[in-house]
N, C-alpha and C. Protein backbone atom coordinates (compact mmCIF):
# COMPACT_ATOMS: atom_id res chain seq x y z
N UNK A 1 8.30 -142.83 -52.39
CA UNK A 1 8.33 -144.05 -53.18
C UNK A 1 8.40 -145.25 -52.24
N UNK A 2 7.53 -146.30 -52.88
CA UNK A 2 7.39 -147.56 -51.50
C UNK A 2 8.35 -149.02 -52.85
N UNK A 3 8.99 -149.56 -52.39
CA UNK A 3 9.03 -151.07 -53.39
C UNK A 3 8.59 -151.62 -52.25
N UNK A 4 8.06 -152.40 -52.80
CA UNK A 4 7.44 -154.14 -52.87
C UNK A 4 8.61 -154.48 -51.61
N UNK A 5 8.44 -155.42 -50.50
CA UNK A 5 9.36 -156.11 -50.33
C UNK A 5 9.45 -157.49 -51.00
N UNK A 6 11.18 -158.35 -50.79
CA UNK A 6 11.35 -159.12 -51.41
C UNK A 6 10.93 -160.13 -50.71
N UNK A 7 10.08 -161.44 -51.04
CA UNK A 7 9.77 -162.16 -49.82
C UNK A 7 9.84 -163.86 -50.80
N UNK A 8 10.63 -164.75 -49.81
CA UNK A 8 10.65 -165.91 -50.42
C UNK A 8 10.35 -166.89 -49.42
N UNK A 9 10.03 -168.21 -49.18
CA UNK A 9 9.10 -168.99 -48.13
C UNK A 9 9.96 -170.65 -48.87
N UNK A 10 10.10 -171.40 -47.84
CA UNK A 10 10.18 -172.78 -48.17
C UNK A 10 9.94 -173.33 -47.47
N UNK A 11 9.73 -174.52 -47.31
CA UNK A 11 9.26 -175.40 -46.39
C UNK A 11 10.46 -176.48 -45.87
N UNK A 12 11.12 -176.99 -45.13
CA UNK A 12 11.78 -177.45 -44.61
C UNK A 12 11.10 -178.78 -43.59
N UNK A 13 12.31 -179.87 -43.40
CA UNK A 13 11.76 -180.91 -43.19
C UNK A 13 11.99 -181.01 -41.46
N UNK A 14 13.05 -179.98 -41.28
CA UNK A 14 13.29 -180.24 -39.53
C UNK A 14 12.53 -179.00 -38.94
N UNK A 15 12.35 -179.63 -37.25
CA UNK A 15 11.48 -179.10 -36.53
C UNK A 15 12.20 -177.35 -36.40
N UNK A 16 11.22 -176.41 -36.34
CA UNK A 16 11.76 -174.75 -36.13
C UNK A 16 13.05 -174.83 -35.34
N UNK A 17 13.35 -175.44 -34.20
CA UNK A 17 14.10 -174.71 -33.26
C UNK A 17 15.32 -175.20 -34.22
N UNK A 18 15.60 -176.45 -34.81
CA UNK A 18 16.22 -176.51 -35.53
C UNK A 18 16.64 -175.71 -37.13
N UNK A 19 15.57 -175.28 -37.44
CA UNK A 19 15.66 -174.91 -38.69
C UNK A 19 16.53 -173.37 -37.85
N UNK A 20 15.97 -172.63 -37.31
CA UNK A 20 16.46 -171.59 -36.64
C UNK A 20 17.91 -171.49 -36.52
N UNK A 21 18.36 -173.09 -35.69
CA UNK A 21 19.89 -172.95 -35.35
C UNK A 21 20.60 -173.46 -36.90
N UNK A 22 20.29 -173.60 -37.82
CA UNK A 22 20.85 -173.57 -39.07
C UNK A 22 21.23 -172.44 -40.05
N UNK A 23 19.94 -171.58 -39.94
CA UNK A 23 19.95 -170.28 -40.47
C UNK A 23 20.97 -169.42 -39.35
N UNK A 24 20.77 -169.40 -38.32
CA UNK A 24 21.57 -167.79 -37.84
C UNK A 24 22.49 -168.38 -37.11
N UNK A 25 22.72 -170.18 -36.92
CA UNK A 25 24.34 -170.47 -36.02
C UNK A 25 25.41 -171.12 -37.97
N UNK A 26 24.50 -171.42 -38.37
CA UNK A 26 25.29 -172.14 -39.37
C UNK A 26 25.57 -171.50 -40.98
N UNK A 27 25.56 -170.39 -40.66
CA UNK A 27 24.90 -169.66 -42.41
C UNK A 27 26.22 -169.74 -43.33
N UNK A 28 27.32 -170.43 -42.84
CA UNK A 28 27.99 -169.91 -43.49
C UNK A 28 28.85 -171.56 -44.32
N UNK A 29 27.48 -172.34 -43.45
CA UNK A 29 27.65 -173.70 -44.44
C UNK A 29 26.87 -173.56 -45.73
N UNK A 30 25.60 -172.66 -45.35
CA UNK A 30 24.86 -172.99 -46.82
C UNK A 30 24.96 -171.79 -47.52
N UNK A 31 25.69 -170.53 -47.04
CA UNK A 31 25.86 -169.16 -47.91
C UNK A 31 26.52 -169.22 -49.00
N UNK A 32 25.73 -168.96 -50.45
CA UNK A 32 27.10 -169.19 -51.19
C UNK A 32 28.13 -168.66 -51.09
N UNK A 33 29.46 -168.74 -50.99
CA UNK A 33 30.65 -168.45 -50.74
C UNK A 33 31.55 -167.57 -52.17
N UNK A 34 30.49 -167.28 -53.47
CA UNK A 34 30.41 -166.01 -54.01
C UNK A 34 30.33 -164.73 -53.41
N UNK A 35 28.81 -164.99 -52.31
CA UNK A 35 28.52 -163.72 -52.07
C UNK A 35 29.22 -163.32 -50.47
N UNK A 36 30.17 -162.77 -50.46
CA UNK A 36 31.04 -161.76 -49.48
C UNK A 36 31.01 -160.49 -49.51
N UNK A 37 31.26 -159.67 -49.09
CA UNK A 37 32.23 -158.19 -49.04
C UNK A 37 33.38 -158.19 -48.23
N UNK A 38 34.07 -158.99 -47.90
CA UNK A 38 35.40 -159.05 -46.85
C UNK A 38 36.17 -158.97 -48.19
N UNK A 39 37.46 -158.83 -48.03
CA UNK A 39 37.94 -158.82 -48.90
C UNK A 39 39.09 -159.75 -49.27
N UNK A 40 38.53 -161.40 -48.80
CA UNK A 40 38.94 -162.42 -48.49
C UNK A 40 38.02 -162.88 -48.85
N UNK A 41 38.06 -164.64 -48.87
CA UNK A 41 36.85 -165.13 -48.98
C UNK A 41 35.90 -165.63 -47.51
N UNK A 42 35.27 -165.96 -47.01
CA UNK A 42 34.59 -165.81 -45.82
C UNK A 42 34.84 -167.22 -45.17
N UNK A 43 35.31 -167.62 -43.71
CA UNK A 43 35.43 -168.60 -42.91
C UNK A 43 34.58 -169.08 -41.98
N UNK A 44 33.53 -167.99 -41.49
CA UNK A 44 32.66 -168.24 -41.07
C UNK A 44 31.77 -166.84 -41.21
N UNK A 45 30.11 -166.82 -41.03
CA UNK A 45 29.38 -165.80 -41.13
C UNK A 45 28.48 -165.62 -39.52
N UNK A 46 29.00 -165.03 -39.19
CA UNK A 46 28.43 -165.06 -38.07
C UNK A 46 26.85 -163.78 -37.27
N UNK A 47 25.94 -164.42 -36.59
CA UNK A 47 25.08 -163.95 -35.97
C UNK A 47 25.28 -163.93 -34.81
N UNK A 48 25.32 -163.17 -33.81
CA UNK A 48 25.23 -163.18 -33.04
C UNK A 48 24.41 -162.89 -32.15
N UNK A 49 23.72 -163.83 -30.71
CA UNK A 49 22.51 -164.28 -30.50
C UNK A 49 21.51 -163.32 -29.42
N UNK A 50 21.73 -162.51 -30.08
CA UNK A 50 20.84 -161.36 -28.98
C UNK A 50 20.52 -160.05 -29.22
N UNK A 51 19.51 -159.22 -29.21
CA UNK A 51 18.91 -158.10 -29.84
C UNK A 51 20.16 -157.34 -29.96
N UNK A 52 20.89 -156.42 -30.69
CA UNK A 52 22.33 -155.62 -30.29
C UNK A 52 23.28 -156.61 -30.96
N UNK A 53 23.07 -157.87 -31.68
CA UNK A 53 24.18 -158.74 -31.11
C UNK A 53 25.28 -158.26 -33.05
N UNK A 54 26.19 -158.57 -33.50
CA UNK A 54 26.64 -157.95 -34.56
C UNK A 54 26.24 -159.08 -35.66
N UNK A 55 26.52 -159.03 -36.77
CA UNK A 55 26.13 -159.73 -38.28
C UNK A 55 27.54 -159.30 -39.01
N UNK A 56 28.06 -160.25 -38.69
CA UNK A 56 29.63 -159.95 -39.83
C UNK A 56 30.25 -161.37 -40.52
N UNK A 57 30.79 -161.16 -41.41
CA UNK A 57 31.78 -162.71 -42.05
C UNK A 57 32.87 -162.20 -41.26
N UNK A 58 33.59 -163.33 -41.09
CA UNK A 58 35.41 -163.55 -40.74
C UNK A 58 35.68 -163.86 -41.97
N UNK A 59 36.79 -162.93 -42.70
CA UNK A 59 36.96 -163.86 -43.44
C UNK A 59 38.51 -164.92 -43.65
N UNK A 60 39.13 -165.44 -44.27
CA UNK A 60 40.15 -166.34 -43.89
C UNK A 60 41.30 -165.91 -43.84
N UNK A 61 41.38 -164.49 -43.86
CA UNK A 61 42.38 -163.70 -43.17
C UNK A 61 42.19 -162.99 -42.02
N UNK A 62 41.19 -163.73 -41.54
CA UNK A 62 41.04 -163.60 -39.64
C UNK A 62 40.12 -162.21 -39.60
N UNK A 63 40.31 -161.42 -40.77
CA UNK A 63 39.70 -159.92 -41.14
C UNK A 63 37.79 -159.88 -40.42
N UNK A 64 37.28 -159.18 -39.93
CA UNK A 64 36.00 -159.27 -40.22
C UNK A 64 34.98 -158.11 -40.55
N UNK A 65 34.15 -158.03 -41.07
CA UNK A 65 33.43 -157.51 -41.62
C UNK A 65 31.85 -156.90 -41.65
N UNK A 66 31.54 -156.57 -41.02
CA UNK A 66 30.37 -156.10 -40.80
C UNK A 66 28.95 -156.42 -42.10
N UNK A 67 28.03 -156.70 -41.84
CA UNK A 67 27.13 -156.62 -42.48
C UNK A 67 25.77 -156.28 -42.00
N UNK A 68 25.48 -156.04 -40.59
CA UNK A 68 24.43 -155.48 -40.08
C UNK A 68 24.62 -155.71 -38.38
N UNK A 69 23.23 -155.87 -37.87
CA UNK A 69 23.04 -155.89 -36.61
C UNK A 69 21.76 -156.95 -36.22
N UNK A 70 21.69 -157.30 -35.09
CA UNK A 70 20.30 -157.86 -34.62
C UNK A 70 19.60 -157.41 -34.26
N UNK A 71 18.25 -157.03 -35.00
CA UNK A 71 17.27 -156.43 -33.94
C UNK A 71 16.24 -156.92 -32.92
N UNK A 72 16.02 -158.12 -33.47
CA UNK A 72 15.14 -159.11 -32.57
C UNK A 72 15.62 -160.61 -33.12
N UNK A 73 15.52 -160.91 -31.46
CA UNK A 73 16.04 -162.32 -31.69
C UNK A 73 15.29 -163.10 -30.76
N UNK A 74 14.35 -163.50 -31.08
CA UNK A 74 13.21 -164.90 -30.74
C UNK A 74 12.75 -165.85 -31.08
N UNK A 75 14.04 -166.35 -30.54
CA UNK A 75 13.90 -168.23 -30.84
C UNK A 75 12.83 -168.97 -30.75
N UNK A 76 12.39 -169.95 -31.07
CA UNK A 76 13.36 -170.12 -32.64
C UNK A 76 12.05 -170.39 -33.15
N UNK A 77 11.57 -168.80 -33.16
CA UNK A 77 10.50 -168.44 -34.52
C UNK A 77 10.46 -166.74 -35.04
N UNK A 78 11.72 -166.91 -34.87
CA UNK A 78 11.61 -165.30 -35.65
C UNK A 78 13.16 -164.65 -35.18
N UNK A 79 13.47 -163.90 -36.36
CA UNK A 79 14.89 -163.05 -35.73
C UNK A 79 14.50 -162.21 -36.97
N UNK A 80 14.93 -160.86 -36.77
CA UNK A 80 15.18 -159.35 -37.88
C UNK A 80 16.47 -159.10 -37.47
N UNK A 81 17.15 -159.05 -38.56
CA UNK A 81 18.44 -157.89 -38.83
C UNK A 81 18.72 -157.20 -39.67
N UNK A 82 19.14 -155.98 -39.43
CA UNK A 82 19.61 -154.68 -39.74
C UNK A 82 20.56 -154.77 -41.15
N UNK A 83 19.73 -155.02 -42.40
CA UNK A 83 20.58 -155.55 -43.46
C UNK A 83 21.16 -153.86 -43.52
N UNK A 84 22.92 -153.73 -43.45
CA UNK A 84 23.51 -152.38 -43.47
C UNK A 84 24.53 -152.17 -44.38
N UNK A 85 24.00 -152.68 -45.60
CA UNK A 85 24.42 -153.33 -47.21
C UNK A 85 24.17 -152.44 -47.86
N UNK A 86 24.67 -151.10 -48.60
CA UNK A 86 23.85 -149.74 -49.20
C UNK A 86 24.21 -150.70 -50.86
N UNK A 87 23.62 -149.58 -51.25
CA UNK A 87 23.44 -149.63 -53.13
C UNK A 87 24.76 -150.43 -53.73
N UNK A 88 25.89 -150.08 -53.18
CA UNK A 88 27.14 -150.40 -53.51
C UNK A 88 27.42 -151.98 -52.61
N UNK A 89 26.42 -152.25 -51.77
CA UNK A 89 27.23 -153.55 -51.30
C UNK A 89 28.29 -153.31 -50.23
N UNK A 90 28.44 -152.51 -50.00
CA UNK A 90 29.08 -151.87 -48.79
C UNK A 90 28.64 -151.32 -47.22
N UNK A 91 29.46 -151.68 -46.22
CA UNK A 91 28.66 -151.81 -45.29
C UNK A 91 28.85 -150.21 -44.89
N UNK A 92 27.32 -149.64 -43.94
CA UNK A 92 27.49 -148.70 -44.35
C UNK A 92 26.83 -148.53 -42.67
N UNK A 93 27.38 -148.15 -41.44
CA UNK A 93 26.45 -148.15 -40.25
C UNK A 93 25.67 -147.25 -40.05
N UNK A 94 24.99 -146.42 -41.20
CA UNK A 94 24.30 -145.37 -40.73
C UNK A 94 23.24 -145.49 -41.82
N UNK A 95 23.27 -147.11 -42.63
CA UNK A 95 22.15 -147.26 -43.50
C UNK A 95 21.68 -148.95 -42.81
N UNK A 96 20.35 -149.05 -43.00
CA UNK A 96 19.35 -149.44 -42.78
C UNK A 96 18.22 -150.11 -43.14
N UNK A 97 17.99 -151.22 -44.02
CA UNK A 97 16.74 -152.35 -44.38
C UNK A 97 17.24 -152.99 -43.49
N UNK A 98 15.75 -153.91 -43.58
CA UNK A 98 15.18 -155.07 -42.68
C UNK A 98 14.79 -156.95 -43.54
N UNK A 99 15.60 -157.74 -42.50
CA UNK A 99 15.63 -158.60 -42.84
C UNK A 99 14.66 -159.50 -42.01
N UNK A 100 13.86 -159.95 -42.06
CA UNK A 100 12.65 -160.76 -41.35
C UNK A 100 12.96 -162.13 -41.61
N UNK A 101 13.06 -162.51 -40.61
CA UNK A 101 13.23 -164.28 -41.34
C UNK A 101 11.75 -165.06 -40.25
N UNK A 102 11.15 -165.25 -40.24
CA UNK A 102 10.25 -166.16 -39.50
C UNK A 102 10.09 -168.00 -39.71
N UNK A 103 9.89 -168.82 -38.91
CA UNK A 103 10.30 -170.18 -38.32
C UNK A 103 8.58 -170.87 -37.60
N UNK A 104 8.07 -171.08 -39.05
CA UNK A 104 6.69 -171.55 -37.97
C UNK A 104 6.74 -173.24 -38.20
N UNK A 105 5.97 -174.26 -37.29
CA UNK A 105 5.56 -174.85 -37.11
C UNK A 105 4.65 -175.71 -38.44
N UNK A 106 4.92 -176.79 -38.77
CA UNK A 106 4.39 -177.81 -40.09
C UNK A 106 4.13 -179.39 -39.11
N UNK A 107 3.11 -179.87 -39.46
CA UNK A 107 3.33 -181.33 -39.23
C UNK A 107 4.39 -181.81 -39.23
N UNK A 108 5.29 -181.90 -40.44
CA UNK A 108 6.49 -182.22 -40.49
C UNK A 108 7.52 -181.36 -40.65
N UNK A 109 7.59 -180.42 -40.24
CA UNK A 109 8.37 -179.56 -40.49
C UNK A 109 8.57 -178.23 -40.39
N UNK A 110 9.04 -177.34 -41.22
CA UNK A 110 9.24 -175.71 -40.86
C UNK A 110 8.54 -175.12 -41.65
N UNK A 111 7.42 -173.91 -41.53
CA UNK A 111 7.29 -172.84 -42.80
C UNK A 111 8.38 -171.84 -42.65
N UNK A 112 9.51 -171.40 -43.79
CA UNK A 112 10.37 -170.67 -42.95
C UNK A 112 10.32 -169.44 -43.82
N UNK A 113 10.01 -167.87 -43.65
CA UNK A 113 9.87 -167.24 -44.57
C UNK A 113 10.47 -166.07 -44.35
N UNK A 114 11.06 -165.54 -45.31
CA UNK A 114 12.19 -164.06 -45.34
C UNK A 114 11.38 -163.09 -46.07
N UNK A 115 11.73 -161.77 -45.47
CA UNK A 115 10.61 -161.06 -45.98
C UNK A 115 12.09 -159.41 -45.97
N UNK A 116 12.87 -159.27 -46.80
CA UNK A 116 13.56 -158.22 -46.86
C UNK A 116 13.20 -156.90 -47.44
N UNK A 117 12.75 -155.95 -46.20
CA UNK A 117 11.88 -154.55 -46.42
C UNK A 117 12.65 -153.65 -46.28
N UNK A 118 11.93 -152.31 -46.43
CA UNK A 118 12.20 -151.08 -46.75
C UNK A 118 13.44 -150.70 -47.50
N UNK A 119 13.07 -151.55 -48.94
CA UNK A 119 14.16 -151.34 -49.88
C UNK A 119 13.94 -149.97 -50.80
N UNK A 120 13.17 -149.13 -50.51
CA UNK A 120 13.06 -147.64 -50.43
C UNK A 120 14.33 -147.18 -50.09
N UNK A 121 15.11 -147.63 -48.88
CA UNK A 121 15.85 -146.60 -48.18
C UNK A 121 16.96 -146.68 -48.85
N UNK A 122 17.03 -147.48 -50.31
CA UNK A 122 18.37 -147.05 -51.21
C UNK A 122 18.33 -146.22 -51.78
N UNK A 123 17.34 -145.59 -51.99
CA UNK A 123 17.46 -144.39 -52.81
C UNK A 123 17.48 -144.01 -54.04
N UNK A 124 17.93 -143.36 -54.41
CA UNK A 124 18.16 -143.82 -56.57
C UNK A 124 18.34 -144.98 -56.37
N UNK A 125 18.94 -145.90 -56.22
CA UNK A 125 19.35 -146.67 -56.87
C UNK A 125 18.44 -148.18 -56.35
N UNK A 126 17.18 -147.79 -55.64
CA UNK A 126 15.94 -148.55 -54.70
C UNK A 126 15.51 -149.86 -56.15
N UNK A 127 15.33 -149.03 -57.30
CA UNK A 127 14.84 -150.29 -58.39
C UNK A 127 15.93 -151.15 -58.55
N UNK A 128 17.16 -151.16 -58.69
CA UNK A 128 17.96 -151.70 -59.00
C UNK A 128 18.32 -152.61 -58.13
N UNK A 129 18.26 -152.21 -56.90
CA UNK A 129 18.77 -153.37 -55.94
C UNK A 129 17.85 -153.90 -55.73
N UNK A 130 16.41 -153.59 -55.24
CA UNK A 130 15.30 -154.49 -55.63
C UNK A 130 15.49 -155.50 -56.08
N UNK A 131 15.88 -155.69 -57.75
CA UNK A 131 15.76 -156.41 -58.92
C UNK A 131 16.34 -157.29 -58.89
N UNK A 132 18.05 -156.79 -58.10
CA UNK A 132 18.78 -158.01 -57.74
C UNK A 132 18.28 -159.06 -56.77
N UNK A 133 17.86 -158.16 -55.94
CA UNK A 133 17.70 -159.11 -54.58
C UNK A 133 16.48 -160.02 -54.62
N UNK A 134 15.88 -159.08 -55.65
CA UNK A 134 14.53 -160.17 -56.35
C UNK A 134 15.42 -161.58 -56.67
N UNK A 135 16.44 -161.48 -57.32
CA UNK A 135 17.18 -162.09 -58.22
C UNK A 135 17.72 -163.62 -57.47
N UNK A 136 18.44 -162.57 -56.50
CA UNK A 136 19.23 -163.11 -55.39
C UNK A 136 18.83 -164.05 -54.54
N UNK A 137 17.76 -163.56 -53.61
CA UNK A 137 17.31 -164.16 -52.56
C UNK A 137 16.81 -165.59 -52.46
N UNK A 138 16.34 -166.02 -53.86
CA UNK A 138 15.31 -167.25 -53.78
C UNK A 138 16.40 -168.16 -54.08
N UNK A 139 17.60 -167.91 -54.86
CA UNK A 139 18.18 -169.01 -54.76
C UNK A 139 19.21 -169.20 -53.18
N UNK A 140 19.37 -168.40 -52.79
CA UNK A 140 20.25 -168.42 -51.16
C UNK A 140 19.23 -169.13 -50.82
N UNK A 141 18.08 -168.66 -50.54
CA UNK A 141 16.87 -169.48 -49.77
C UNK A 141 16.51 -170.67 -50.03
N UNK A 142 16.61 -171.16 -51.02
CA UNK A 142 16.49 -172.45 -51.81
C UNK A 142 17.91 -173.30 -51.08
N UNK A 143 19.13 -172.85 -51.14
CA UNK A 143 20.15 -173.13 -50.52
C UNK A 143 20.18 -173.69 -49.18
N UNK A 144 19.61 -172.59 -48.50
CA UNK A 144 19.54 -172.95 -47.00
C UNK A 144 18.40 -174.12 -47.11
N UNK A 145 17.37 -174.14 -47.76
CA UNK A 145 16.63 -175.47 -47.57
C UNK A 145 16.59 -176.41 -48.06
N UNK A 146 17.96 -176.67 -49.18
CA UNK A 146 18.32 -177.90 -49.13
C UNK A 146 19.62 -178.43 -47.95
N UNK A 147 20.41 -177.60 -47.23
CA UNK A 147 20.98 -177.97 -46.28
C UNK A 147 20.20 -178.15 -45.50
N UNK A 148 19.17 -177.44 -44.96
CA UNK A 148 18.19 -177.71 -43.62
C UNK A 148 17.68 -179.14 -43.96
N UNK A 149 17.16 -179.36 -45.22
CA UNK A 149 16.63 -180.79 -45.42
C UNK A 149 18.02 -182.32 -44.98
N UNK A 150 18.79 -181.61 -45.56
CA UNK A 150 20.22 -182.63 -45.42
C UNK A 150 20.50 -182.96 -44.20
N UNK A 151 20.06 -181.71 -43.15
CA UNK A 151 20.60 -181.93 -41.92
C UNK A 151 19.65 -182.55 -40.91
N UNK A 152 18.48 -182.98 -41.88
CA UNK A 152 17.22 -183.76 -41.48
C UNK A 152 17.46 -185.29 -41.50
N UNK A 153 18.16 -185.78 -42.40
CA UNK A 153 18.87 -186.60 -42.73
C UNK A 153 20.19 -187.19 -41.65
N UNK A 154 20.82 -186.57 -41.43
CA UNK A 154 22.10 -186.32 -41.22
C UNK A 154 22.06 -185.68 -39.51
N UNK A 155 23.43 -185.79 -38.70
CA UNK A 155 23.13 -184.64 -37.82
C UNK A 155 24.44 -183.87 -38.91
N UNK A 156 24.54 -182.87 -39.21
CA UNK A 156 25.15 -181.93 -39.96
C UNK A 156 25.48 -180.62 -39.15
């Protein structure tokens, strides 16, 4: 069985290298602060900047939390990580989708586009999380590009 990946695109008003250091240094200004698994609410979300590097929230009980890994990290037009989020939302280090985020070049600005694959590897439960993340994704993404726009504005 193959699903569809989930893929959402916006356009942004600041230059890539910037849009880049917003998404994977700052995510945890524009993440909604609903979506966690710490079992706290989250203080910062952190990436860390190098192939290997970890994907976890802190959350405000200093606690932190895993949510994947880096697999490629090339600034600042492209990074994949190891979304390691199973059916349950739980981090799981021996499960496995892919998070694509790409950072191209606009006259004025960024094409910036997420492309979250091999949502197969949930298994039963592959339609369902699909559906959400169908659900999910465009408004986070919408999120991050109205902060990226703000911080076009602004230094933020």
């Amino acid at each position: 069985m193959t699903i569809a990946p989930v893929i959402k695109t916006v356009d942004v008003k600041c230059p890539p290298a910037r849009a880049f250091e917003l998404f994977t240094g700052r995510m945890a200004a524009w993440w909604p602060t609903t979506h966690h698994i710490g079992g706290a609410p989250f203080e910062a979300i952190i990436i860390e900047p190098a192939a290997g590097g970890r994907w976890f929230e802190r959350g405000d009980d200093g606690a932190e939390t895993p949510w994947g890994k880096v697999l490629v990290w090339a600034p600042p037009g492209r990074v994949v990580l190891a979304w390691q989020l199973d059916a349950d939302w739980k981090y799981d280090p021996n499960f496995e989708t892919e998070l694509e985020i790409t950072f191209t070049a606009l006259t004025a600005g960024t094409h910036v586009r997420l492309e979250h694959r091999n949502l197969e590897r949930f298994g039963a439960n592959a339609e369902a999380v699909a559906a959400s993340l169908r659900n999910g994704w465009p408004s986070i993404v919408d999120g991050f590009a109205a902060f990226a726009d703000r911080s076009a504005q602004a230094d933020i």
